[in-house]
PDB file of N, CA and C in Angstrom:
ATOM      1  N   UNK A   1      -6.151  18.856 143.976  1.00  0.00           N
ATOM      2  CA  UNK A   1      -5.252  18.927 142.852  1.00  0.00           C
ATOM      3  C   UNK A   1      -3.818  18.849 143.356  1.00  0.00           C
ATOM      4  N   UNK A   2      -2.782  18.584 142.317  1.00  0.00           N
ATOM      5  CA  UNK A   2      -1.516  18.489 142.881  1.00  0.00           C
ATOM      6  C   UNK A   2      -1.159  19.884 142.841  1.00  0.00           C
ATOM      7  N   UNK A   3       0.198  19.944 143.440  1.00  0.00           N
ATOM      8  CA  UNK A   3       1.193  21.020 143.398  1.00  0.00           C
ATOM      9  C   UNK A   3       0.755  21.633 142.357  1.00  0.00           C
ATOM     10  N   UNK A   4       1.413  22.956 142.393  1.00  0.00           N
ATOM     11  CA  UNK A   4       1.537  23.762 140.678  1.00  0.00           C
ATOM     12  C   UNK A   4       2.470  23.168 140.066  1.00  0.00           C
ATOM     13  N   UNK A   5       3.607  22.790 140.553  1.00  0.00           N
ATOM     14  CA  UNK A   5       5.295  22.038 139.849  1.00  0.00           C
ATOM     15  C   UNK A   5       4.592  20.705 139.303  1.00  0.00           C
ATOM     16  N   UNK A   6       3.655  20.131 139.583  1.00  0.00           N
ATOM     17  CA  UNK A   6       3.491  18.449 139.563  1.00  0.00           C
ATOM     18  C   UNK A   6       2.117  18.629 138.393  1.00  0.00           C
ATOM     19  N   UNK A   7       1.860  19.904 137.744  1.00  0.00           N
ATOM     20  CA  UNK A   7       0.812  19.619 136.612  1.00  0.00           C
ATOM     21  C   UNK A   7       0.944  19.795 134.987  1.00  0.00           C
ATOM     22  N   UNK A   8       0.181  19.730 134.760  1.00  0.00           N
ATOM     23  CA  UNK A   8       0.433  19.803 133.577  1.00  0.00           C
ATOM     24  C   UNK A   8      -0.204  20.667 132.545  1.00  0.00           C
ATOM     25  N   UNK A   9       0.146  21.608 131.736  1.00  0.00           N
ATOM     26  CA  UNK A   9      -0.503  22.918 131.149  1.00  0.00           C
ATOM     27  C   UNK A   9      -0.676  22.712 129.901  1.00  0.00           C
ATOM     28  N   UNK A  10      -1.957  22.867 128.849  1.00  0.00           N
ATOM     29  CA  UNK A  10      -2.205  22.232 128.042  1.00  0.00           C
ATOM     30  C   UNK A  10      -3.105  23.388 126.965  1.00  0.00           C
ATOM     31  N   UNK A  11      -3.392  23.516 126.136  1.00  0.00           N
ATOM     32  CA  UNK A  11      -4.420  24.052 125.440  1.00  0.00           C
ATOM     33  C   UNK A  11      -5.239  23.458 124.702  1.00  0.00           C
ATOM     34  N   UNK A  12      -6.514  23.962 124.323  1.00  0.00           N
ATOM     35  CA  UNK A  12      -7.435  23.409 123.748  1.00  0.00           C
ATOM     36  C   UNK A  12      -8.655  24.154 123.489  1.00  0.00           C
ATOM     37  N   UNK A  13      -9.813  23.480 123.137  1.00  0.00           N
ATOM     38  CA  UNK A  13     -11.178  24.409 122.346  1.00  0.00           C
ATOM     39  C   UNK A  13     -12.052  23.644 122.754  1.00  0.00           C
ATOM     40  N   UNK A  14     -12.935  24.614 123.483  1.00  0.00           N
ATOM     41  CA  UNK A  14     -14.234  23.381 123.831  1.00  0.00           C
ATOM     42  C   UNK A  14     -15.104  23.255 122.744  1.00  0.00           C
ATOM     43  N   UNK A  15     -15.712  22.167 122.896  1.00  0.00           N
ATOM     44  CA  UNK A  15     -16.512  21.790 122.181  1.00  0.00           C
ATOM     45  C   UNK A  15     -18.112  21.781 122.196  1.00  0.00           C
ATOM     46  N   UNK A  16     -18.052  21.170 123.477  1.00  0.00           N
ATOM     47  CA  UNK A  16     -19.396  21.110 123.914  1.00  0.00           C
ATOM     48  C   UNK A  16     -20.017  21.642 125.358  1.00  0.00           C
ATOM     49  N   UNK A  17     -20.887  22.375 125.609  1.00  0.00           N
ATOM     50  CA  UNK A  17     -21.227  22.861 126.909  1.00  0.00           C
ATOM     51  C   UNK A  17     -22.409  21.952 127.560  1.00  0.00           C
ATOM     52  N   UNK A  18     -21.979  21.013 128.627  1.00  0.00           N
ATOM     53  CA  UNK A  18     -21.921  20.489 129.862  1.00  0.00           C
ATOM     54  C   UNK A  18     -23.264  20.774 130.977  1.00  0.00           C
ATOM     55  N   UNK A  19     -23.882  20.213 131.496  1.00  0.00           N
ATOM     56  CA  UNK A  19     -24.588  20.798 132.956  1.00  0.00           C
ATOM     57  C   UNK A  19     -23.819  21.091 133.798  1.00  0.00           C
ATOM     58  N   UNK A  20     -23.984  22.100 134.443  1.00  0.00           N
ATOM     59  CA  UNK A  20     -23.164  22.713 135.819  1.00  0.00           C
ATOM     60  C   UNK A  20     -22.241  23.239 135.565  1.00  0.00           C
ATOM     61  N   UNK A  21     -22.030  24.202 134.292  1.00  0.00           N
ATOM     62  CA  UNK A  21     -21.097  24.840 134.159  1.00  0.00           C
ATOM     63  C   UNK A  21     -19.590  23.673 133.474  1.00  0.00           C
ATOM     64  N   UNK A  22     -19.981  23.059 133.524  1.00  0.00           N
ATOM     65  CA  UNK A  22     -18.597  21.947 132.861  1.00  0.00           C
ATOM     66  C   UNK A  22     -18.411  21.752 131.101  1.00  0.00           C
ATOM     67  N   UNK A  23     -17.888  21.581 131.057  1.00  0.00           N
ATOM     68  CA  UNK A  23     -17.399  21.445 129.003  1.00  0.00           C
ATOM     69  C   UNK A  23     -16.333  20.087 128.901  1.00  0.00           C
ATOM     70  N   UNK A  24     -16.791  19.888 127.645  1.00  0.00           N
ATOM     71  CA  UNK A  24     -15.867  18.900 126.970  1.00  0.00           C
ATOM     72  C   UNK A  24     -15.086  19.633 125.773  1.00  0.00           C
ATOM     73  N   UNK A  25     -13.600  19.313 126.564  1.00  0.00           N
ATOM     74  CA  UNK A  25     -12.312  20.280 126.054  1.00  0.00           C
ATOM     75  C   UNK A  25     -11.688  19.366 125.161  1.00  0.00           C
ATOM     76  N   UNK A  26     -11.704  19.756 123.809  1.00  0.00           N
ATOM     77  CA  UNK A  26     -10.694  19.313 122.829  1.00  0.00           C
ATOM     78  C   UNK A  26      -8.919  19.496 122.913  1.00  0.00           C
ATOM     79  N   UNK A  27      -8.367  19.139 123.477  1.00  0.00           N
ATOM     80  CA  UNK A  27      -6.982  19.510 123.658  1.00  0.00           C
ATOM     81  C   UNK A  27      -5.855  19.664 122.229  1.00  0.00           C
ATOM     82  N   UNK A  28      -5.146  20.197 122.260  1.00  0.00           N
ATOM     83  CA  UNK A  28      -4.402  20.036 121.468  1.00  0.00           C
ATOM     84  C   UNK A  28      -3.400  18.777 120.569  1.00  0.00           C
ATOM     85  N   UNK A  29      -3.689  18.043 121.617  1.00  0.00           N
ATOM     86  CA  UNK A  29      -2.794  16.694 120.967  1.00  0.00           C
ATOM     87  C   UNK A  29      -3.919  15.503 121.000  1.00  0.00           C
ATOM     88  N   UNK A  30      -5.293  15.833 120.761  1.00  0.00           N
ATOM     89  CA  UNK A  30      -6.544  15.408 120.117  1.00  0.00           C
ATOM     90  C   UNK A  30      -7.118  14.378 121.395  1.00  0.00           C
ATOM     91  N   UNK A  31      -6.635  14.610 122.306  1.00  0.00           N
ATOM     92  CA  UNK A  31      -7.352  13.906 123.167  1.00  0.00           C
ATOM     93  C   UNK A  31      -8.620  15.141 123.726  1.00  0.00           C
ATOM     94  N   UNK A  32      -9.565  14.427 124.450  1.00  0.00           N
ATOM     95  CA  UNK A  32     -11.269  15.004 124.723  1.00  0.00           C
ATOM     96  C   UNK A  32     -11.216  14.574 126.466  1.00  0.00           C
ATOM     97  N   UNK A  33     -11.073  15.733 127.033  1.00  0.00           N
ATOM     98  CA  UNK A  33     -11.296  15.885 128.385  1.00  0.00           C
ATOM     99  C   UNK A  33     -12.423  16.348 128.810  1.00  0.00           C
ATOM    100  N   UNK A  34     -12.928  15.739 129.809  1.00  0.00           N
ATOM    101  CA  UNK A  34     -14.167  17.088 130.735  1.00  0.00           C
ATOM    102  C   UNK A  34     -13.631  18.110 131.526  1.00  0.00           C
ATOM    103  N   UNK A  35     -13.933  18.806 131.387  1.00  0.00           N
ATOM    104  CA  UNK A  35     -12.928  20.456 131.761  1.00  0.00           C
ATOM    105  C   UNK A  35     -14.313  21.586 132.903  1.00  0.00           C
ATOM    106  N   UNK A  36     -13.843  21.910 134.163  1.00  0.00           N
ATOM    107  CA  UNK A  36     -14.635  22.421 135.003  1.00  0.00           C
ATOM    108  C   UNK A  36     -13.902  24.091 135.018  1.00  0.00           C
ATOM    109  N   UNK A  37     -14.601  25.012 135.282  1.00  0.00           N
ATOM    110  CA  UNK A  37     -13.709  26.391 135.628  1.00  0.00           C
ATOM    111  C   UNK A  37     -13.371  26.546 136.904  1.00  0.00           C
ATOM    112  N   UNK A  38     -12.243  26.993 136.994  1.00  0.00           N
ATOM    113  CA  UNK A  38     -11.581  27.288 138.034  1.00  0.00           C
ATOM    114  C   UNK A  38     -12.181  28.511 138.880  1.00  0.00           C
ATOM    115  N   UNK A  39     -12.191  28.150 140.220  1.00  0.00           N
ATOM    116  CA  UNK A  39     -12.749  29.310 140.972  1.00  0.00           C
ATOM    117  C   UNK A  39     -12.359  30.897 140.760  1.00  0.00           C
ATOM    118  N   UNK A  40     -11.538  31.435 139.963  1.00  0.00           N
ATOM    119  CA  UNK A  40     -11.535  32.856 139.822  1.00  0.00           C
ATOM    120  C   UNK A  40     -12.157  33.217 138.554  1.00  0.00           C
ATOM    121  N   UNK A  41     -12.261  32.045 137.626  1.00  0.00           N
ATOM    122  CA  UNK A  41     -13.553  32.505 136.047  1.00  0.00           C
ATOM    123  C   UNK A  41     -14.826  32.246 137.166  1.00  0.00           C
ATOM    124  N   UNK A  42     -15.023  32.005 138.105  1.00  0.00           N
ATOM    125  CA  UNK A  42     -16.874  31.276 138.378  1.00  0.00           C
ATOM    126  C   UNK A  42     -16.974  32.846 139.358  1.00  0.00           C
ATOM    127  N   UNK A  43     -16.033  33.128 140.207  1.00  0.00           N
ATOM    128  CA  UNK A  43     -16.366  34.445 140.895  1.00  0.00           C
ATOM    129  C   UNK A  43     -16.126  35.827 139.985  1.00  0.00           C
ATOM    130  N   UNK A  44     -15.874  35.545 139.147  1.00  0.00           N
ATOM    131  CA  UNK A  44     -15.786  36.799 137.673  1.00  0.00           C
ATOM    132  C   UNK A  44     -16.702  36.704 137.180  1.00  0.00           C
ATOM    133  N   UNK A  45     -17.562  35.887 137.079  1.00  0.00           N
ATOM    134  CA  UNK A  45     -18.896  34.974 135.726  1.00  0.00           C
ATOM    135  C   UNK A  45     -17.810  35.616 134.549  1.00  0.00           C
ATOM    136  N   UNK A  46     -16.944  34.939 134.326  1.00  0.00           N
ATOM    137  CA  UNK A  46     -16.197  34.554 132.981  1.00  0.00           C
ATOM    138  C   UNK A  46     -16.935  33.579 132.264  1.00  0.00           C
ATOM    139  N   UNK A  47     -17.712  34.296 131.109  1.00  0.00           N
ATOM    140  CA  UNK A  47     -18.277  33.457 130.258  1.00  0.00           C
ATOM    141  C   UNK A  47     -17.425  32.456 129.658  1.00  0.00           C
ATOM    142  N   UNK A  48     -17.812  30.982 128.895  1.00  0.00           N
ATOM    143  CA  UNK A  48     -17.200  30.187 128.347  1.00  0.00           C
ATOM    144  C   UNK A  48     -18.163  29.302 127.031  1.00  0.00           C
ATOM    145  N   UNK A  49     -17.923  29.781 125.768  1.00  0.00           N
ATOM    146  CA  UNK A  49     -19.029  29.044 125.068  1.00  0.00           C
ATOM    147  C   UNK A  49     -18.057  28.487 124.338  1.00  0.00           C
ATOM    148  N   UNK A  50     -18.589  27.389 123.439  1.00  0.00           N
ATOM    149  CA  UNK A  50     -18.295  26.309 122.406  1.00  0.00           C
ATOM    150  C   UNK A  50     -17.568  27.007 121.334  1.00  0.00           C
ATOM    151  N   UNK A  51     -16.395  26.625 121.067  1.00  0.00           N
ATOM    152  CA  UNK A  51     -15.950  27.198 120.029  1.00  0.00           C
ATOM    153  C   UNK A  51     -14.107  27.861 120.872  1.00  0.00           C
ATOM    154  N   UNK A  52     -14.563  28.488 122.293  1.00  0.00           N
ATOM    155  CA  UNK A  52     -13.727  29.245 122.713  1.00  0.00           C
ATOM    156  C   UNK A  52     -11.831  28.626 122.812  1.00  0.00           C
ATOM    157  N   UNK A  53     -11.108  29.427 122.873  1.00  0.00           N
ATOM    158  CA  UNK A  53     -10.095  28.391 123.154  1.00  0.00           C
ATOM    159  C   UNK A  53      -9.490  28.663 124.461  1.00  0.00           C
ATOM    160  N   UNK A  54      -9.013  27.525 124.988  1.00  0.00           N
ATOM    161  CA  UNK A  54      -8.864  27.863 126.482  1.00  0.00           C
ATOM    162  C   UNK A  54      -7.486  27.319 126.685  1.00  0.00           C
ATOM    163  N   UNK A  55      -7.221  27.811 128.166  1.00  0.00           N
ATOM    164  CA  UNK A  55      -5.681  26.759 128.631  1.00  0.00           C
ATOM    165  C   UNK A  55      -6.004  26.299 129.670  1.00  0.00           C
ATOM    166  N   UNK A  56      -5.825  24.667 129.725  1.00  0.00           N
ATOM    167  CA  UNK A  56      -6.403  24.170 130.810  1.00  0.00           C
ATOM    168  C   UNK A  56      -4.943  23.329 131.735  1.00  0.00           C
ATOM    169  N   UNK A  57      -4.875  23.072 133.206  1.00  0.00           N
ATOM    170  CA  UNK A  57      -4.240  22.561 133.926  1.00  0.00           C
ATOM    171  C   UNK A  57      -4.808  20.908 134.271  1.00  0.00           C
ATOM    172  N   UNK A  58      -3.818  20.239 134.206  1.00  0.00           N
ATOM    173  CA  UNK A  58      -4.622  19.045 134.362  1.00  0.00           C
ATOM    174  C   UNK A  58      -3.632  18.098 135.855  1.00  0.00           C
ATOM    175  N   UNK A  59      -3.925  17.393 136.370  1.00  0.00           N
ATOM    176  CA  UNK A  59      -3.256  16.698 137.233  1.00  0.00           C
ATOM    177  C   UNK A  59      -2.872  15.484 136.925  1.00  0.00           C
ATOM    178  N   UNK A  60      -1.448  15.314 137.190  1.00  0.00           N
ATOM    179  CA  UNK A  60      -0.543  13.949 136.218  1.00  0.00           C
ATOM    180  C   UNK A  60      -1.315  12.447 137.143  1.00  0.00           C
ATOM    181  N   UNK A  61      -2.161  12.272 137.875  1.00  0.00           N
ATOM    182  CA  UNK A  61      -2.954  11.409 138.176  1.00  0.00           C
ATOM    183  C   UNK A  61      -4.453  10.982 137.436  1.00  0.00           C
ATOM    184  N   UNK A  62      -4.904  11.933 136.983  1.00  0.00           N
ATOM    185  CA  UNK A  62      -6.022  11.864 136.771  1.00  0.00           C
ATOM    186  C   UNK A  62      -6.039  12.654 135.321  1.00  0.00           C
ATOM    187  N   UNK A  63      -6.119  11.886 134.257  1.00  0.00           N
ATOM    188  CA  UNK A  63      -6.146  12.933 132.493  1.00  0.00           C
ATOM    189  C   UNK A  63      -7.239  12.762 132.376  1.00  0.00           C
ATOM    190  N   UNK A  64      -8.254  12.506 132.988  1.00  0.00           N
ATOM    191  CA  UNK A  64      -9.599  12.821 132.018  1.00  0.00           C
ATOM    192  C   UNK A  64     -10.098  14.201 132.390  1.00  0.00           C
ATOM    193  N   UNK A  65      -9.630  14.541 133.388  1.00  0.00           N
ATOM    194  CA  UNK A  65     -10.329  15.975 133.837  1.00  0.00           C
ATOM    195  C   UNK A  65      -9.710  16.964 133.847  1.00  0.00           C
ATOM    196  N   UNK A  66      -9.960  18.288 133.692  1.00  0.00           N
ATOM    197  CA  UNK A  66      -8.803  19.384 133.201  1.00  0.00           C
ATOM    198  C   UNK A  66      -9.794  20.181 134.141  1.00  0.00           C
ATOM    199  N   UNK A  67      -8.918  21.305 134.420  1.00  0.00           N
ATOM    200  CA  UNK A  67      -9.095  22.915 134.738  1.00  0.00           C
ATOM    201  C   UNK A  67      -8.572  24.257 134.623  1.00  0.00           C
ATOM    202  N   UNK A  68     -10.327  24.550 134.147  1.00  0.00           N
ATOM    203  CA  UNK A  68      -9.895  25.617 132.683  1.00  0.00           C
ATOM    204  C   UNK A  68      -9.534  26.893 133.707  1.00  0.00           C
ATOM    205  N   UNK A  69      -8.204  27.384 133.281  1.00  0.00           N
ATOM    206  CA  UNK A  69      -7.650  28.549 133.979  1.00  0.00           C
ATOM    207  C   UNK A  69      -7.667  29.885 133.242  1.00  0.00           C
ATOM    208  N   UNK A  70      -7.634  29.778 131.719  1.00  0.00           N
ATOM    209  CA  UNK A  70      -7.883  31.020 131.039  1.00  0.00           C
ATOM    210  C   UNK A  70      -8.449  30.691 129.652  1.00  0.00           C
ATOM    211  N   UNK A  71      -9.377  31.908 129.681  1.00  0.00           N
ATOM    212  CA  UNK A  71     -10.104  31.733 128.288  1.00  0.00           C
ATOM    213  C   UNK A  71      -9.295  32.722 127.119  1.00  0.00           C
ATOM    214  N   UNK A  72      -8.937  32.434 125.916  1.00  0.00           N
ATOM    215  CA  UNK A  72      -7.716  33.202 125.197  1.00  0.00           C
ATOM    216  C   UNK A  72      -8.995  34.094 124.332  1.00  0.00           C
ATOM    217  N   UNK A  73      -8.453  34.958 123.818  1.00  0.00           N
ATOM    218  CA  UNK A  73      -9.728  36.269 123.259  1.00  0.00           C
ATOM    219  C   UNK A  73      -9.316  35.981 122.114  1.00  0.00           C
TER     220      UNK A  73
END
């Protein structure tokens, strides 16, 4: 991934739950990413189901893929 300065912070609602722990993230400005959890939700087992809304980081190279950094309650 890039820098922290070089990404991009985004919100959104997943939609759909994925094999291997991955989701398809509805973003806020209606674009549909595949979205993976970030290593401190996977060593927490931070649950993540359909419906949830999340904030995801994405890298200004690559927009189809996001990483989900917090799940909002």
């Amino acid at each position: 991934m890039a820098k922290q300065e070089d990404t991009i912070k985004l919100n959104g609602k997943v939609t759909e739950l994925l094999p291997d722990m991955t989701f398809r993230v509805l973003l806020e400005n209606g674009v549909s990413v595949h979205g993976y959890l970030c290593g401190k939700m996977r060593m927490r087992n931070i649950r993540v189901y359909a419906g949830d809304d999340v904030s995801v980081v994405m890298s200004p190279y690559d927009l189809s893929k996001a990483r989900i950094v917090y799940r909002h309650r």
